[in-house]
Protein backbone atom coordinates (compact mmCIF):
# COMPACT_ATOMS: atom_id res chain seq x y z
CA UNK A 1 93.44 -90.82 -82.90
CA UNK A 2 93.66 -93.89 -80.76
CA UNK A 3 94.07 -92.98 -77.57
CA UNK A 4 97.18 -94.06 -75.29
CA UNK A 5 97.32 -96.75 -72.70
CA UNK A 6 97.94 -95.84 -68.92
CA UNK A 7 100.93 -97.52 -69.10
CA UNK A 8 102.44 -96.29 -72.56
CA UNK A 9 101.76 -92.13 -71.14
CA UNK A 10 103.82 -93.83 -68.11
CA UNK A 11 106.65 -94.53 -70.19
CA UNK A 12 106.37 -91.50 -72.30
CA UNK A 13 106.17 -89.32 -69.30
CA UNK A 14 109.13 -90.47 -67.59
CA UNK A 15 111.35 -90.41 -70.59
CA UNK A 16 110.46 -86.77 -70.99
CA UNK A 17 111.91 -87.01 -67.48
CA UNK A 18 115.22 -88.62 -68.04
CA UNK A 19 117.91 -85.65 -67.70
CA UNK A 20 121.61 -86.81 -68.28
CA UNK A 21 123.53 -87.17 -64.76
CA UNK A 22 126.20 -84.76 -65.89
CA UNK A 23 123.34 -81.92 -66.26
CA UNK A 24 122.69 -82.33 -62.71
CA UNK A 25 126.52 -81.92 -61.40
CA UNK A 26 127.70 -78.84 -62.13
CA UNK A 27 127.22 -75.79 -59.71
CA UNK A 28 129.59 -74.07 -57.26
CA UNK A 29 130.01 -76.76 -54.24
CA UNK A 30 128.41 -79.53 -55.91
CA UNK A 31 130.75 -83.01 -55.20
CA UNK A 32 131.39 -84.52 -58.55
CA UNK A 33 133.28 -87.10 -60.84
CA UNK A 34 135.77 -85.81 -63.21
CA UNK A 35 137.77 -87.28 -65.70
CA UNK A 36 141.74 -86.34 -65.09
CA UNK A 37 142.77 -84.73 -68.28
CA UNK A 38 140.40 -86.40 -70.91
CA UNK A 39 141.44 -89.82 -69.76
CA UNK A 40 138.64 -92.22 -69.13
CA UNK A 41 139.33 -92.23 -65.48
CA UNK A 42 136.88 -90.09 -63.14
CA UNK A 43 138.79 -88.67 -59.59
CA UNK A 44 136.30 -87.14 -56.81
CA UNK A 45 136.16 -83.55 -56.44
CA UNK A 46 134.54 -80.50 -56.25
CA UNK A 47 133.03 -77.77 -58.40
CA UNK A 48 134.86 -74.71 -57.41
CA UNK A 49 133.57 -71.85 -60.23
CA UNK A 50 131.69 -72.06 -62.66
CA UNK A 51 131.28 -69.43 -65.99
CA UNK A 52 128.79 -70.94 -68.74
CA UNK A 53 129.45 -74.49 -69.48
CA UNK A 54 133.31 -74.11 -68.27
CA UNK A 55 133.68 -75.32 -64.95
CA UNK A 56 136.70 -75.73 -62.20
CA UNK A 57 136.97 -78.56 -60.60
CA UNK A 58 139.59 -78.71 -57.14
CA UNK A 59 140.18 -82.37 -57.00
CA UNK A 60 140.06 -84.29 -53.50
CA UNK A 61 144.09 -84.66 -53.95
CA UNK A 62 144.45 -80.74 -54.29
CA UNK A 63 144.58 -80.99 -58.07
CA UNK A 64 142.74 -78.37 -60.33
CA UNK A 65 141.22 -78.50 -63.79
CA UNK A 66 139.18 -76.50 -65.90
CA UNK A 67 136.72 -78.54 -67.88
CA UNK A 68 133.02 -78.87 -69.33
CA UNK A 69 130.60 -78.99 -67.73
CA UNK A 70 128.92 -81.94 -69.34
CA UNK A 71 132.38 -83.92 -68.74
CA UNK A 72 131.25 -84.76 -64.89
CA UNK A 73 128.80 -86.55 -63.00
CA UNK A 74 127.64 -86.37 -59.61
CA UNK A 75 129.34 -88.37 -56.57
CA UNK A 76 127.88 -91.34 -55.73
CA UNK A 77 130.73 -93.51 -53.81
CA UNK A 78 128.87 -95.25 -51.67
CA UNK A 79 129.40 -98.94 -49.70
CA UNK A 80 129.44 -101.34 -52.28
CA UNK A 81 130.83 -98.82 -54.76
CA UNK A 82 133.88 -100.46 -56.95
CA UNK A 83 137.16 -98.63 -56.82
CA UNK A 84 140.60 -98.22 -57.52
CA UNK A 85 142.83 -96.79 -55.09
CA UNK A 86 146.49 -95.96 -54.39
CA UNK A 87 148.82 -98.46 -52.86
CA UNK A 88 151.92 -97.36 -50.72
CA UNK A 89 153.64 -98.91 -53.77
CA UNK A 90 152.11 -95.98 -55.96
CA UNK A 91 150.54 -98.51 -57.96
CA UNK A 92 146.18 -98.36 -58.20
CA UNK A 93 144.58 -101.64 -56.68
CA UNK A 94 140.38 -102.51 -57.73
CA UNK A 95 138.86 -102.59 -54.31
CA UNK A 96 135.00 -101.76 -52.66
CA UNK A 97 134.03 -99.34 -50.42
CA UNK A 98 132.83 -101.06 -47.00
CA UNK A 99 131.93 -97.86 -45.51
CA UNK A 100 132.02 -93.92 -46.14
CA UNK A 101 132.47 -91.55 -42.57
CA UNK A 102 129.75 -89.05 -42.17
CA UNK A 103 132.35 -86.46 -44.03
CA UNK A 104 131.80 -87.99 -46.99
CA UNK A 105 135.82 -88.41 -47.70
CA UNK A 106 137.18 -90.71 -45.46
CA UNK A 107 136.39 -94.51 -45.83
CA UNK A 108 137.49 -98.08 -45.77
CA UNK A 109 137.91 -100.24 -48.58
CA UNK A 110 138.70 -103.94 -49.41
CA UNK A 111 141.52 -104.71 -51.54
CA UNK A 112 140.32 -107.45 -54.43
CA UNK A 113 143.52 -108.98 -54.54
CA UNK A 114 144.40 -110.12 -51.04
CA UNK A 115 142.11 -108.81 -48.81
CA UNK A 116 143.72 -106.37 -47.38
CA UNK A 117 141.37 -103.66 -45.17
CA UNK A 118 142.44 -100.08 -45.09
CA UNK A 119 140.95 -96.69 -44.07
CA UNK A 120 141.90 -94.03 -46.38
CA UNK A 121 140.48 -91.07 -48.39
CA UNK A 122 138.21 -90.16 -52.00
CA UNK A 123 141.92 -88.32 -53.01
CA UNK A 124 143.54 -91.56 -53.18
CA UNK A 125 141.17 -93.09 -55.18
CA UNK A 126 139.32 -93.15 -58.93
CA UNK A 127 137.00 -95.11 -60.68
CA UNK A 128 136.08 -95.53 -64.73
């Protein structure tokens, strides 16, 4: 047998490596990404039991769900992230993150569609 170049046992080592994202968000207190309801929207929240491959998620708005495990992904708002949040019209608006507060839930975003700078919270927003 031939043997294997340097780089090709690079490449075969780190795909060995590769574990989904949603395999790495799912214990009790881990901050995740969860769809709402099987939609294809993910809302911020965090992993409050956990029995098998069920888990609970308590959602940064108060909301709860029970889900799979493998639905969710970790958290990983950060500045630069792209958004959607809530409008005092109730309607969602696309906007980035320009900064996340050391709690890791407050933050200001840019509105895409006029520019408008607000500081509000993960609860009042999503992303797909």
């Amino acid at each position: 047998m031939k043997s294997l170049s340097l780089a090709a046992k690079a490449m075969m080592m780190a795909a060995a490596c590769i574990v989904p994202a949603s395999a790495m968000a799912q214990e009790v207190g881990d901050w995740v990404l969860s769809p709402w309801r099987g939609s294809s929207v993910f809302y911020p929240g965090v992993v409050e039991s956990r029995s098998g491959s069920v888990i609970t998620v308590r959602f940064d708005d108060g909301d709860v769900e029970t889900r799979q495990a493998d639905t969710v992904v970790p958290f990983d708002w950060q500045a630069g992230s792209r958004i959607s949040c809530a409008w005092s019209d109730g309607k969602w608006y696309k906007a980035t993150i320009r900064s996340i507060a050391a709690d890791g839930y407050t933050m200001q975003i840019r509105y895409d569609d006029d520019g408008t700078v607000e500081n509000t919270n993960t609860g009042r927003c999503r992303t797909r």
